[in-house]
Protein backbone atom coordinates (compact mmCIF):
# COMPACT_ATOMS: atom_id res chain seq x y z
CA UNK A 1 -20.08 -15.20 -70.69
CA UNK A 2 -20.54 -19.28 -70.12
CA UNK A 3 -16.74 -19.48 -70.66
CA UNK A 4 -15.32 -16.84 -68.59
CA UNK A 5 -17.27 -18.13 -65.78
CA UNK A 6 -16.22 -21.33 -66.19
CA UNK A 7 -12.61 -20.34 -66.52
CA UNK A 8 -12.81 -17.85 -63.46
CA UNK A 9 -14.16 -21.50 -61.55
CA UNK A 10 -11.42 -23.62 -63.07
CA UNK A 11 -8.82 -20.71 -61.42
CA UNK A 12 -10.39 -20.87 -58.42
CA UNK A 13 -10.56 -24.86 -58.24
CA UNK A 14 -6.50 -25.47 -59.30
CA UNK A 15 -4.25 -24.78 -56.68
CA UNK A 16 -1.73 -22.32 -56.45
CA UNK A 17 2.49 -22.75 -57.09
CA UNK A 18 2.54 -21.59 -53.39
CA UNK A 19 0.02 -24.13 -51.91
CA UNK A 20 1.58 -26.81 -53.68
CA UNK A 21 5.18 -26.71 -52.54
CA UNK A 22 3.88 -26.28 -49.46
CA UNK A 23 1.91 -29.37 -49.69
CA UNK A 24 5.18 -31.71 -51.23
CA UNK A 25 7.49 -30.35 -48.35
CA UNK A 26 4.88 -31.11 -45.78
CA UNK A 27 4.48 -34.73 -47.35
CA UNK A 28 8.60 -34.73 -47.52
CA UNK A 29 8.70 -34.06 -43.66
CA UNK A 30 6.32 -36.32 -42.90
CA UNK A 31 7.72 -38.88 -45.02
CA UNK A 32 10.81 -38.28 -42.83
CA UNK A 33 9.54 -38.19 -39.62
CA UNK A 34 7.77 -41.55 -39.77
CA UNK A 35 10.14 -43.53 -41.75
CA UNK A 36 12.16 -44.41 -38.19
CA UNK A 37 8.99 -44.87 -36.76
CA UNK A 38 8.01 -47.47 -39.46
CA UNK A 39 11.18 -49.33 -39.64
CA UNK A 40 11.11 -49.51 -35.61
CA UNK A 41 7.43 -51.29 -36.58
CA UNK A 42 8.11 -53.48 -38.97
CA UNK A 43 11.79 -55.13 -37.35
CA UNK A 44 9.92 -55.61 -34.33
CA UNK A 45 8.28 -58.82 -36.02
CA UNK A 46 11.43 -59.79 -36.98
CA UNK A 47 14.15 -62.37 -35.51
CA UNK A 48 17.20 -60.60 -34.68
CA UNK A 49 19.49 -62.91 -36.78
CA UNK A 50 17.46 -62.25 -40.07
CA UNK A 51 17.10 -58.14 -38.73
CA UNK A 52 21.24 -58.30 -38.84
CA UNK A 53 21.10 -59.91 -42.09
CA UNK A 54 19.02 -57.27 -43.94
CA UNK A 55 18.24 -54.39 -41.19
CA UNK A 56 15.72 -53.12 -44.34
CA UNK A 57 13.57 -55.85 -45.12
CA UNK A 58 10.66 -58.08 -44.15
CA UNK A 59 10.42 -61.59 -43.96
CA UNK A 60 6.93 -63.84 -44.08
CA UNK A 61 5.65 -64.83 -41.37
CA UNK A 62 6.03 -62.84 -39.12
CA UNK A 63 7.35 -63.42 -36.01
CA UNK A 64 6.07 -62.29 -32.63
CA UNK A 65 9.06 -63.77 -30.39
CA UNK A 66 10.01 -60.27 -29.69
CA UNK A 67 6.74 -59.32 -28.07
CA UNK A 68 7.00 -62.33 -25.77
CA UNK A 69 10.51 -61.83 -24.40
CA UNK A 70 9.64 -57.88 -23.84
CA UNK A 71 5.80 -58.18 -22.38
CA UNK A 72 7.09 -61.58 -20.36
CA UNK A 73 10.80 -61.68 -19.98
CA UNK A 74 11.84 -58.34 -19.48
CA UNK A 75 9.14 -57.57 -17.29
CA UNK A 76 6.96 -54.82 -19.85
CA UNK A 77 3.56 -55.61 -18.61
CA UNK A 78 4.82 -54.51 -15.19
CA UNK A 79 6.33 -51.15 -16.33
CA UNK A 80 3.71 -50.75 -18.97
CA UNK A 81 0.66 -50.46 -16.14
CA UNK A 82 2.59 -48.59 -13.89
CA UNK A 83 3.27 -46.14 -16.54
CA UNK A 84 -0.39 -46.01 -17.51
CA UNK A 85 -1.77 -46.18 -13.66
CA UNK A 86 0.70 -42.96 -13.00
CA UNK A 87 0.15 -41.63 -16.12
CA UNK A 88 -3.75 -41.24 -16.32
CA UNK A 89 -3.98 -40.66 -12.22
CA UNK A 90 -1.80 -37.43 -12.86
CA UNK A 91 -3.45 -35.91 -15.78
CA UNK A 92 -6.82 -36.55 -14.45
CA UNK A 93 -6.05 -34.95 -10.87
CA UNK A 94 -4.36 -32.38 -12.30
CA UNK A 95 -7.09 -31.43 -14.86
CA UNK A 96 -10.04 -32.45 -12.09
CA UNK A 97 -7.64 -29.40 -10.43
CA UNK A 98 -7.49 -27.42 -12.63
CA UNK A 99 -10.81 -26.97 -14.65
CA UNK A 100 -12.43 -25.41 -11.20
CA UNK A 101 -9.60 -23.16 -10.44
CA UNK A 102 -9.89 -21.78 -13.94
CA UNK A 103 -13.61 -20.99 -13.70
CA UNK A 104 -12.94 -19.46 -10.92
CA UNK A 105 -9.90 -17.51 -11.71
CA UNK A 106 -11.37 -16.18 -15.16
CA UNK A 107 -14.81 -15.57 -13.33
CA UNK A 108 -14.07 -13.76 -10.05
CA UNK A 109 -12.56 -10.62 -10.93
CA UNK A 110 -10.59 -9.37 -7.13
CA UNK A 111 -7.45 -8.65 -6.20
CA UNK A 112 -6.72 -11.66 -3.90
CA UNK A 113 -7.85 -13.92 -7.26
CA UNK A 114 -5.42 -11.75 -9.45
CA UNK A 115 -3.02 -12.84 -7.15
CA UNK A 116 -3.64 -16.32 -7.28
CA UNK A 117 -3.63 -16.34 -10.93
CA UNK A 118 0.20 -14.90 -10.60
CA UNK A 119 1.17 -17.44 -8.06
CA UNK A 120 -0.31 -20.36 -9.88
CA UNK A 121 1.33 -19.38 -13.20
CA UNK A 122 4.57 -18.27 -11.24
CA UNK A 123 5.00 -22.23 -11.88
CA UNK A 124 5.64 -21.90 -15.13
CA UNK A 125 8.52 -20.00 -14.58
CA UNK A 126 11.64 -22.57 -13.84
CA UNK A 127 11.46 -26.31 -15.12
CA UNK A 128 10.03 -28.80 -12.58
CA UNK A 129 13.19 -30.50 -12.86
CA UNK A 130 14.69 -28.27 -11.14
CA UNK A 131 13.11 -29.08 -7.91
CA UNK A 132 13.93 -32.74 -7.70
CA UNK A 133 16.19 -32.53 -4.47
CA UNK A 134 13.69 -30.93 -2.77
CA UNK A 135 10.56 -33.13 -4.06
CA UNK A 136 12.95 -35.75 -2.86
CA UNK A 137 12.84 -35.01 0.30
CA UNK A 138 9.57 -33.72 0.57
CA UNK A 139 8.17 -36.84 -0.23
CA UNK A 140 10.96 -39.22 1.56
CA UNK A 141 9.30 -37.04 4.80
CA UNK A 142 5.84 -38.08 3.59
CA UNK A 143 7.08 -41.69 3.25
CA UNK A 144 5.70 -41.77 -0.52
CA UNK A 145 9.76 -42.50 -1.53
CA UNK A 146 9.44 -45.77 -4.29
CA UNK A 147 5.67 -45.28 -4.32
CA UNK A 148 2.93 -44.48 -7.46
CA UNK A 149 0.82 -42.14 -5.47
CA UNK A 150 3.94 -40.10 -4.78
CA UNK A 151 4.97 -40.10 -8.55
CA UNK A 152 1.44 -38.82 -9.33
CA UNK A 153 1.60 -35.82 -7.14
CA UNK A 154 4.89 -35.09 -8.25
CA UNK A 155 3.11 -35.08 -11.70
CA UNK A 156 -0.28 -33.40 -10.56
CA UNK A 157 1.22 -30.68 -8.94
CA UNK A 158 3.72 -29.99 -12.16
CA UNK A 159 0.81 -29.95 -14.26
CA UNK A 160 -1.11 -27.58 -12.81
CA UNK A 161 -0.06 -24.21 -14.00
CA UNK A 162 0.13 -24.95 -17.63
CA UNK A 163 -3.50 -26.28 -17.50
CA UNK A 164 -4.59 -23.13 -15.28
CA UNK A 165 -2.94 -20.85 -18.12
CA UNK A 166 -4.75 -22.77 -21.26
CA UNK A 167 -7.69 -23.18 -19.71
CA UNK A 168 -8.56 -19.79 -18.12
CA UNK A 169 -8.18 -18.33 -21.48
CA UNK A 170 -10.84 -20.39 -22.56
CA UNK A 171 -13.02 -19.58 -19.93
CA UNK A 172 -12.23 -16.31 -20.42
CA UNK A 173 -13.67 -16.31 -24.05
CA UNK A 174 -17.14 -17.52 -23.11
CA UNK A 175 -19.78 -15.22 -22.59
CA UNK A 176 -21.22 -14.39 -19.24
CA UNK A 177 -24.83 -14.42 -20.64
CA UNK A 178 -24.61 -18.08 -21.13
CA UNK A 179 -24.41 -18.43 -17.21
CA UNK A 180 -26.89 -15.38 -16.96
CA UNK A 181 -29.27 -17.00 -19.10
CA UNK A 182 -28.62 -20.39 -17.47
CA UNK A 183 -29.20 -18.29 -14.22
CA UNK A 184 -32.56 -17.15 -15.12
CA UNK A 185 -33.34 -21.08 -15.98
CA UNK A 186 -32.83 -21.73 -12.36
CA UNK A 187 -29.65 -23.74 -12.41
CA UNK A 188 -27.37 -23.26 -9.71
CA UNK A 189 -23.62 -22.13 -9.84
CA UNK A 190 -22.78 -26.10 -10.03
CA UNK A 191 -25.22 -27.02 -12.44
CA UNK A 192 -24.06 -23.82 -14.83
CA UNK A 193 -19.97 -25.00 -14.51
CA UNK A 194 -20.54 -28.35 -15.30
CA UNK A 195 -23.67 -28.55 -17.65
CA UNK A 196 -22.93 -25.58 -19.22
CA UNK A 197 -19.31 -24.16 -19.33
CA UNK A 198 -17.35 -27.65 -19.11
CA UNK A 199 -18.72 -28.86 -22.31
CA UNK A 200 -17.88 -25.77 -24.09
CA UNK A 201 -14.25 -26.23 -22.98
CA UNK A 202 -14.19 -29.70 -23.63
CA UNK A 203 -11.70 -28.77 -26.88
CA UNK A 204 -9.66 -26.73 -24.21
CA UNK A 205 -9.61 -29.85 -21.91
CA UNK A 206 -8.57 -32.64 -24.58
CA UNK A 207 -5.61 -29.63 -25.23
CA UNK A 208 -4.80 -29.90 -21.84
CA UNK A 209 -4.67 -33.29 -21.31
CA UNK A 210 -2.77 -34.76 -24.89
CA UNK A 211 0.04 -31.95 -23.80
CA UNK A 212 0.45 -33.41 -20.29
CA UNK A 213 0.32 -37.05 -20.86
CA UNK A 214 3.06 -36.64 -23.59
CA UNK A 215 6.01 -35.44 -20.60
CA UNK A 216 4.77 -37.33 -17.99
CA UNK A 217 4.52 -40.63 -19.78
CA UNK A 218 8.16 -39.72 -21.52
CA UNK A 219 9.57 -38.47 -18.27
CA UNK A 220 12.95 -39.90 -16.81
CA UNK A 221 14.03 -38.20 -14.23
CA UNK A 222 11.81 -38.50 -11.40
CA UNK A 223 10.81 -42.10 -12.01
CA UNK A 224 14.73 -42.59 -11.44
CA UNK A 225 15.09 -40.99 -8.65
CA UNK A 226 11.97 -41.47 -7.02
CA UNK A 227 11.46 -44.74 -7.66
CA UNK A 228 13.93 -48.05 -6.05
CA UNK A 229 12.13 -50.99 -6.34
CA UNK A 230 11.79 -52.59 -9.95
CA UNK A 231 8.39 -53.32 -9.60
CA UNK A 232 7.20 -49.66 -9.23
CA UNK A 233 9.76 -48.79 -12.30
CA UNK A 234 7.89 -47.41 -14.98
CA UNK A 235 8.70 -47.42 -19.06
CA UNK A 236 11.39 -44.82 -19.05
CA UNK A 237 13.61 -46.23 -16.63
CA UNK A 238 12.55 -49.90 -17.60
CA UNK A 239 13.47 -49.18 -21.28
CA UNK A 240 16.97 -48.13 -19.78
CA UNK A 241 17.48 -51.60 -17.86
CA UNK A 242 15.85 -52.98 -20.96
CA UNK A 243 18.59 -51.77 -23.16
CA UNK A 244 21.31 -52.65 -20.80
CA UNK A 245 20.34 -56.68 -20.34
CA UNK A 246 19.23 -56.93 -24.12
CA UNK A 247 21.48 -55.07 -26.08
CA UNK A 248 22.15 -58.06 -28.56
CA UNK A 249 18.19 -58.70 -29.08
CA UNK A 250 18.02 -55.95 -31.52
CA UNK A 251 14.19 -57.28 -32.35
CA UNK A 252 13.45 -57.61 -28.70
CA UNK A 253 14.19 -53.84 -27.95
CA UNK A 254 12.18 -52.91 -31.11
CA UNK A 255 9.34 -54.75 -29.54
CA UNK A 256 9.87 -52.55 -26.39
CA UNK A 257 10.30 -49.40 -27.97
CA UNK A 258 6.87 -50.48 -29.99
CA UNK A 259 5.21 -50.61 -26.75
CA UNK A 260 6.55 -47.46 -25.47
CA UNK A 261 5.21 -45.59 -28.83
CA UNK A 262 1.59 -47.11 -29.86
CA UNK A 263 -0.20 -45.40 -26.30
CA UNK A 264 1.34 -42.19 -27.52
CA UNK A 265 0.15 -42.61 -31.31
CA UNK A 266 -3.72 -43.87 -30.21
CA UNK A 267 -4.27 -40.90 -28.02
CA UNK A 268 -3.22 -38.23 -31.40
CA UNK A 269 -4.66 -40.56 -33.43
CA UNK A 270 -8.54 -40.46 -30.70
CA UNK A 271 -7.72 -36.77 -29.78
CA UNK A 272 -6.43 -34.79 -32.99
CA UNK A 273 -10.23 -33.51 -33.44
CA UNK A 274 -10.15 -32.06 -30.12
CA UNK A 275 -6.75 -30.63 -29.84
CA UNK A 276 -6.81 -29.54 -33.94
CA UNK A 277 -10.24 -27.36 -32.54
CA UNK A 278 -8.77 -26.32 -28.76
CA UNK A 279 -5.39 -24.71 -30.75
CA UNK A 280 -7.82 -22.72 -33.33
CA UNK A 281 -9.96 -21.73 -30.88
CA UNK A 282 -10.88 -18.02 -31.16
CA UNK A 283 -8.68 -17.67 -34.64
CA UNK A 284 -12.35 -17.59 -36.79
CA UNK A 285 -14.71 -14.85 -36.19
């Protein structure tokens, strides 16, 4: 009896064929994906006469020239705050937009709201970049041409349907008694959205948020054409000049590159709890 059980345990405990190949190609592609990523990393400490030498290795100390002729030279600090200033203002307006007009949308249950759910998802429908002439003028009539707050409407607005779409189906999981029994409590309709609902969504909202700063802080296009002065450029279009005037400083432009990457990395690295439990959402009964 004491054996079988213990061998019925062991079966249980060892891993199956299946779970195990599984496991070694997801280690393989992984192993892949971040071997560029490392070797970017590790030849940006590097002088670009030892990097042609022996593109593979590492020499001691380490040398942090590169940094200085991106952050200082090339003019990175500049490009690197715009990029965060435009960045963060557009995800947050669009997502301070967007969590209300979700509520709202999954909540009120008329025809004129059905509608507004179509017409706000209807932006989902063609690529934003398709509208860039137009936008162009639109905002050269607004006199926000070669100006941050213009980029970050451009990005707001763009935003908005995909969080409107995530996010109502979150809203639309919850429970009305929640609000009813909050109701009862004697909080108000404001009090119930935002000390009730919005921390229930808060998985939803981290979703939201990691999936829009990605594009808009990789985005090329509309910096480029939007944009004219250097000192409004941000990363994408100031990795592009960067590449032009430094094309011999191989560790310089890993430096840049570097720079580009490690916001990107920090906000998986700070939001993979959230996102990992806003994509699962509703999978486990």
């Amino acid at each position: 009896m004491t054996s079988t059980l213990s061998s019925a345990i062991n079966r249980k405990q060892r891993p199956s064929a299946g779970k195990v190949v599984v496991g070694i190609i997801l280690i393989g592609y992984a192993t892949i994906s971040l071997t560029p990523l490392l070797i970017m990393f590790l030849n940006s400490f590097r002088k670009t006469s030892d990097l042609l030498k022996n593109p593979l290795g590492m020499e001691w100390p380490i040398s942090f020239d590169a940094y200085a002729v991106a952050w200082n030279s090339a003019n990175f600090s500049s490009y690197f705050m715009n990029s965060i200033v435009v960045t963060v203002g557009s995800v947050l307006l669009s997502t301070a937009v967007a969590v209300p007009a979700a509520y709202a949308i999954s909540r009120v249950r008329t025809k004129a709201m059905s509608v507004t759910e179509v017409v706000f998802l209807s932006g989902l429908m063609l690529p934003v970049h398709l509208a860039v002439l137009p936008t162009f003028y639109l905002l050269d009539s607004m006199g926000l041409v070669d100006t941050l707050l213009g980029l970050i409407f451009v990005y707001a607005a763009s935003s908005i349907p995909f969080s409107i779409f995530v996010l109502t189906a979150f809203f639309r999981q919850l429970p009305e008694e929640l609000e009813e029994a909050a109701q009862l409590d004697g909080a108000g309709p404001f009090q119930r959205f935002f000390l009730v609902m919005m921390p229930l969504v808060k998985p939803a909202i981290a979703t939201v948020i990691v999936f829009r700063f990605v594009p808009v802080w990789n985005d090329f296009l509309y910096p480029l054409v939007l944009l004219r002065s250097s000192d409004n450029f941000t990363l994408p279009v100031g990795l592009s000049m960067f590449f032009g005037e430094y094309s011999t400083n191989w560790s310089a432009l890993f430096a840049g590159l570097v720079i580009a990457t490690v916001p990107l990395i920090i906000l998986f690295l700070v939001a993979t709890k959230q996102i990992i439990a806003g994509l699962t959402a509703g999978m486990s009964k």
